[in-house]
N, C-alpha and C. Protein backbone atom coordinates (compact mmCIF):
# COMPACT_ATOMS: atom_id res chain seq x y z
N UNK A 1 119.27 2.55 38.30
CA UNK A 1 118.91 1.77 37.14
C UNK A 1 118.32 2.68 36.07
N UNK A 2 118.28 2.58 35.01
CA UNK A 2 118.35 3.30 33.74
C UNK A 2 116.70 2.77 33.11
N UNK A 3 115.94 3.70 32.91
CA UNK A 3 114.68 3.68 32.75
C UNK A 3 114.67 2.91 30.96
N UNK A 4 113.54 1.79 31.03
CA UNK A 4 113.63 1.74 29.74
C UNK A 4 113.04 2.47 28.68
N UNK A 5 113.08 3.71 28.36
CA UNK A 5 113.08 4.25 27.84
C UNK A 5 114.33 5.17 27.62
N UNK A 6 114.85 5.51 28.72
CA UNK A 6 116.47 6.18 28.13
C UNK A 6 117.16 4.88 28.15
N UNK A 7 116.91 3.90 28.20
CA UNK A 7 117.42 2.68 27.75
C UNK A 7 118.21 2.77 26.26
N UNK A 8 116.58 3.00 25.68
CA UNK A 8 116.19 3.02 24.14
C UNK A 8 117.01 4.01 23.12
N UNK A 9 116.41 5.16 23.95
CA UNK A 9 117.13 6.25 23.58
C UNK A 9 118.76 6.18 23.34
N UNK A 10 118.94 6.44 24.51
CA UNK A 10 120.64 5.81 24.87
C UNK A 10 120.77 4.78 23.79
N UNK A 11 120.48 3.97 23.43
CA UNK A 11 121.08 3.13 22.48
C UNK A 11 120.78 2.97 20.64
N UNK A 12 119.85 4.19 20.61
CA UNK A 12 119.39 4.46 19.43
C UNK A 12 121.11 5.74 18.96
N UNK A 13 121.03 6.50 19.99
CA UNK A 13 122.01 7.82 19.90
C UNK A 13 123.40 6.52 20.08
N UNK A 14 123.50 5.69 20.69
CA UNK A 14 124.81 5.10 21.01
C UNK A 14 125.35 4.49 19.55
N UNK A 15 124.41 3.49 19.23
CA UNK A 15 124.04 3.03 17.45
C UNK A 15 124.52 3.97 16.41
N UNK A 16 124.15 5.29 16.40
CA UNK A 16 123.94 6.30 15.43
C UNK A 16 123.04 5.76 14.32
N UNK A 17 121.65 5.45 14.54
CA UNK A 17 120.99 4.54 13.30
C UNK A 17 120.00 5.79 13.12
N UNK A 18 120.12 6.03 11.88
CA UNK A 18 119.17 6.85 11.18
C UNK A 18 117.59 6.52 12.06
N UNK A 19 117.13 7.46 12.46
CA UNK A 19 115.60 7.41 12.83
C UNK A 19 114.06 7.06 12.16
N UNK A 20 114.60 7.32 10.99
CA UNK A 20 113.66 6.82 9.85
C UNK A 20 113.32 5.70 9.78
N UNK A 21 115.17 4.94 9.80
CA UNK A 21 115.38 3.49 9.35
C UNK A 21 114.55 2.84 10.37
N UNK A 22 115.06 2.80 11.67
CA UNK A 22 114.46 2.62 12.65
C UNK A 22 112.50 2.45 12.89
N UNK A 23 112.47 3.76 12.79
CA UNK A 23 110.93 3.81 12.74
C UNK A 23 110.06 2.86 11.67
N UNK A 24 110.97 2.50 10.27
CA UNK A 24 110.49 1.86 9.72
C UNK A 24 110.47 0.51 9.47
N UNK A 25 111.96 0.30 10.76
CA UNK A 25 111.75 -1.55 10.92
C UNK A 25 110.78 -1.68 12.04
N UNK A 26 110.67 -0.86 13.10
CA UNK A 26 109.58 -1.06 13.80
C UNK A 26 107.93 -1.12 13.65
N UNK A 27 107.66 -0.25 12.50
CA UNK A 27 106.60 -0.24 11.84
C UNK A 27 106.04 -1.80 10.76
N UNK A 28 107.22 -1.92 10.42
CA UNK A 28 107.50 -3.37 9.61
C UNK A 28 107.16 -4.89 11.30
N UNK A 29 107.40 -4.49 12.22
CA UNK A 29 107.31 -5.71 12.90
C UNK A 29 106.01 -5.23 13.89
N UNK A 30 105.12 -4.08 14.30
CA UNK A 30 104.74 -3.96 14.71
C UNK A 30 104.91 -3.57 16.02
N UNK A 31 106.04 -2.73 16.11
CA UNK A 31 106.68 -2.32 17.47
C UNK A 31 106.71 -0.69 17.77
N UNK A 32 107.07 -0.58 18.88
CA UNK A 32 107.66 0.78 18.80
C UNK A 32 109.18 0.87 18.67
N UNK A 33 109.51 1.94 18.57
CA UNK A 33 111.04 1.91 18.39
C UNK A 33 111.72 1.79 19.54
N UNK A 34 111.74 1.70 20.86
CA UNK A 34 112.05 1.17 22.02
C UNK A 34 111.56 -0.01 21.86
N UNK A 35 110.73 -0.44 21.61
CA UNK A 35 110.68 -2.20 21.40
C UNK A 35 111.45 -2.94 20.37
N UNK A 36 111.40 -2.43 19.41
CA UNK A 36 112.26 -2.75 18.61
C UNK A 36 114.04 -2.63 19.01
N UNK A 37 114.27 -1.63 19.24
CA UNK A 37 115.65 -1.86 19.66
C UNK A 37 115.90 -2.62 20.94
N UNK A 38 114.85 -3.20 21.88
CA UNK A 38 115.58 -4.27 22.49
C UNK A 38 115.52 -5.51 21.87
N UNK A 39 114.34 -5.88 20.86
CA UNK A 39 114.17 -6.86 20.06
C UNK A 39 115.65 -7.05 18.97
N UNK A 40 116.10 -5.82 18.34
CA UNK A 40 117.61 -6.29 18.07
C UNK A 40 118.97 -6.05 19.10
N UNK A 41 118.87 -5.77 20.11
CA UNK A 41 119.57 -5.88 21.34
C UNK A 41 119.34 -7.95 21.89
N UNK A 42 118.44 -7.72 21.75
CA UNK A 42 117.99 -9.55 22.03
C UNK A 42 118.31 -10.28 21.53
N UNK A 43 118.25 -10.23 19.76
CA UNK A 43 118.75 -10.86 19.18
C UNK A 43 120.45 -11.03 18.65
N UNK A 44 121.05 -10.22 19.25
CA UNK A 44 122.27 -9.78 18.66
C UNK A 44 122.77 -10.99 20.02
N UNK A 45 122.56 -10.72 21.08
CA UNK A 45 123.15 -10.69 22.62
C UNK A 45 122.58 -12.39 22.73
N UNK A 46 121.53 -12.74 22.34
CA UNK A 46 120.92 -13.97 23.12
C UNK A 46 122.10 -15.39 22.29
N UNK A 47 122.28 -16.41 23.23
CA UNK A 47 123.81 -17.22 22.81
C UNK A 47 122.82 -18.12 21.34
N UNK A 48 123.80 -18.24 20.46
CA UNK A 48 123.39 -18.69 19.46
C UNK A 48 122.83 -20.26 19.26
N UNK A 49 122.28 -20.21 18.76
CA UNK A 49 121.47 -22.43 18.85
C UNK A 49 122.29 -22.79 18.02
N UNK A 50 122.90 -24.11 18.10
CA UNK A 50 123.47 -24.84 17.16
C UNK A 50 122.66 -25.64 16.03
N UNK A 51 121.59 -25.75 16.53
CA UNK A 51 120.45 -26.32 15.64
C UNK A 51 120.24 -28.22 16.09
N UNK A 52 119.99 -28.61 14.76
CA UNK A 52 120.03 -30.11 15.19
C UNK A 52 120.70 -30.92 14.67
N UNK A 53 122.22 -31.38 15.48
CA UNK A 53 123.50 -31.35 14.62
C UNK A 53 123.57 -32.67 15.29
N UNK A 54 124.22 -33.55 15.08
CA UNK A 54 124.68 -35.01 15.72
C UNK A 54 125.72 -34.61 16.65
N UNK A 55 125.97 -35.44 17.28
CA UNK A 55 127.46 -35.68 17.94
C UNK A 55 128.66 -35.35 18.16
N UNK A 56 128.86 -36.08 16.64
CA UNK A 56 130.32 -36.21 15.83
C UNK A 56 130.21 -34.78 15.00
N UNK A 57 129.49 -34.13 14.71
CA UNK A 57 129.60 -32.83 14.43
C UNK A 57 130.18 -31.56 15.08
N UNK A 58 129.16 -32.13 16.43
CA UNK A 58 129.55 -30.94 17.40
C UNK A 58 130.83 -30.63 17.89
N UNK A 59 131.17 -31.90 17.99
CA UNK A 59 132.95 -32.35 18.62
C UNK A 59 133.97 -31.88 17.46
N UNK A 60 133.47 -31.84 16.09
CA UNK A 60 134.34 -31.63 15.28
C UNK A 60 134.34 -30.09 15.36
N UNK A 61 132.90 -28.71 15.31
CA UNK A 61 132.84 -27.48 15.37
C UNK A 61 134.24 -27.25 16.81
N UNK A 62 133.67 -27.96 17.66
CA UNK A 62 134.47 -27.56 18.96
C UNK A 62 136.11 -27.68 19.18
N UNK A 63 136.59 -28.52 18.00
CA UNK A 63 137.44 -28.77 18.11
C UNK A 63 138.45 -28.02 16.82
N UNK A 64 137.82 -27.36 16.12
CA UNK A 64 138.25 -27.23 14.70
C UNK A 64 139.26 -26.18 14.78
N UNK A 65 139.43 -25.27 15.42
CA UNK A 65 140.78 -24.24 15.49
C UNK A 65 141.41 -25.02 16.09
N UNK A 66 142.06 -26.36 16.51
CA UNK A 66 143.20 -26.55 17.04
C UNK A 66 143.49 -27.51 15.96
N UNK A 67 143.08 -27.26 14.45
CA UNK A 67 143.72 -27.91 13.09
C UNK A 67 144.02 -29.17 13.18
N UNK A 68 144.54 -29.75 12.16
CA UNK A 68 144.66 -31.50 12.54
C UNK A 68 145.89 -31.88 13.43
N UNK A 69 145.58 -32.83 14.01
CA UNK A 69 146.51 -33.46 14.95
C UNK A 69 145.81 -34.79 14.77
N UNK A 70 146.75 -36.15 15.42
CA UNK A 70 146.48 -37.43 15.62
C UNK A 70 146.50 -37.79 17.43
N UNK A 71 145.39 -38.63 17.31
CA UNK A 71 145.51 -38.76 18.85
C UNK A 71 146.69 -40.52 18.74
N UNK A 72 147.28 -40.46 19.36
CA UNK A 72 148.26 -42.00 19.32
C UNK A 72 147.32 -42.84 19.77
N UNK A 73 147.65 -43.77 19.63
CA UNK A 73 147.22 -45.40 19.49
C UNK A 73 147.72 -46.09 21.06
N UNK A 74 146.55 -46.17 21.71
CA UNK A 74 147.51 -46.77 22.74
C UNK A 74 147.25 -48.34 22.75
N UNK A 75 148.62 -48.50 23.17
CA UNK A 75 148.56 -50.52 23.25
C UNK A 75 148.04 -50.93 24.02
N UNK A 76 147.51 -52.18 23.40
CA UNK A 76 146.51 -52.75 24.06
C UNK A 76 146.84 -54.39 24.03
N UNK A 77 146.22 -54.71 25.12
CA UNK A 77 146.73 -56.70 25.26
C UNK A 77 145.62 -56.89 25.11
N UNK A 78 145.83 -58.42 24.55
CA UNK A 78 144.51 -58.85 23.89
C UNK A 78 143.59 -59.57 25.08
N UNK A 79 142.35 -59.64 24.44
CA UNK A 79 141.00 -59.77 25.38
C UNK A 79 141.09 -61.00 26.26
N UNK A 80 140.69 -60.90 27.60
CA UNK A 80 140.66 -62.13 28.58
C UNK A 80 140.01 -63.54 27.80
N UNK A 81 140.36 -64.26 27.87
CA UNK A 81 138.82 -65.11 27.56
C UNK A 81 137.74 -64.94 27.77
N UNK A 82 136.84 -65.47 27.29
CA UNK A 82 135.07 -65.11 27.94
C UNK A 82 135.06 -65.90 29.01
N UNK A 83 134.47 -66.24 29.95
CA UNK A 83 133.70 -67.01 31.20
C UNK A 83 132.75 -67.76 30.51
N UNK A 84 132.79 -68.83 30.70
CA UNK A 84 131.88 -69.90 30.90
C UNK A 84 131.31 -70.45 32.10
N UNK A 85 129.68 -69.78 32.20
CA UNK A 85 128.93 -70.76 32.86
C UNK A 85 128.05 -71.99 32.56
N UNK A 86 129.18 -72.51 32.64
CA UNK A 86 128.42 -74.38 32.10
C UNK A 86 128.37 -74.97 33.48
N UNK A 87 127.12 -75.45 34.09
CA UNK A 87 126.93 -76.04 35.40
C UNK A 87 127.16 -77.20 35.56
């Protein structure tokens, strides 16, 4: 297993991100620069929230690359009568 610190390393050199830049978003959040780069490792990687969407939204995101189509109509016979309980 890979120490977190050549974690860091390893993925600062893997990145190619200027060291400066780095040092100075970490300085900006209060981190070190191994903390910081798992903090944008975390955020890049962790699955995204949809937020607070209804229903009929979600079904529409989920469905939206397979473009419009119609679902058919299926036939239907009309309703039984109701039941009556009259004693």
């Amino acid at each position: 297993m890979i120490a977190n610190k050549d974690l860091a390393i390893a993925t600062a050199k893997a990145l190619k991100w200027n060291k400066i830049e780095l040092e100075q978003r970490a300085a900006q959040h209060g981190r070190t620069i191994e903390l910081e780069i798992k903090a944008i490792l975390k955020s890049v990687l962790a699955p995204k929230k949809l937020g607070n969407i209804d229903l009929a939204t979600a079904i529409n995101r989920r469905f939206a690359d397979f473009g419009d189509f119609e679902i058919p109509e299926i036939p239907r016979e009309p309703m039984r009568p109701l039941p009556t309980f009259d004693l």
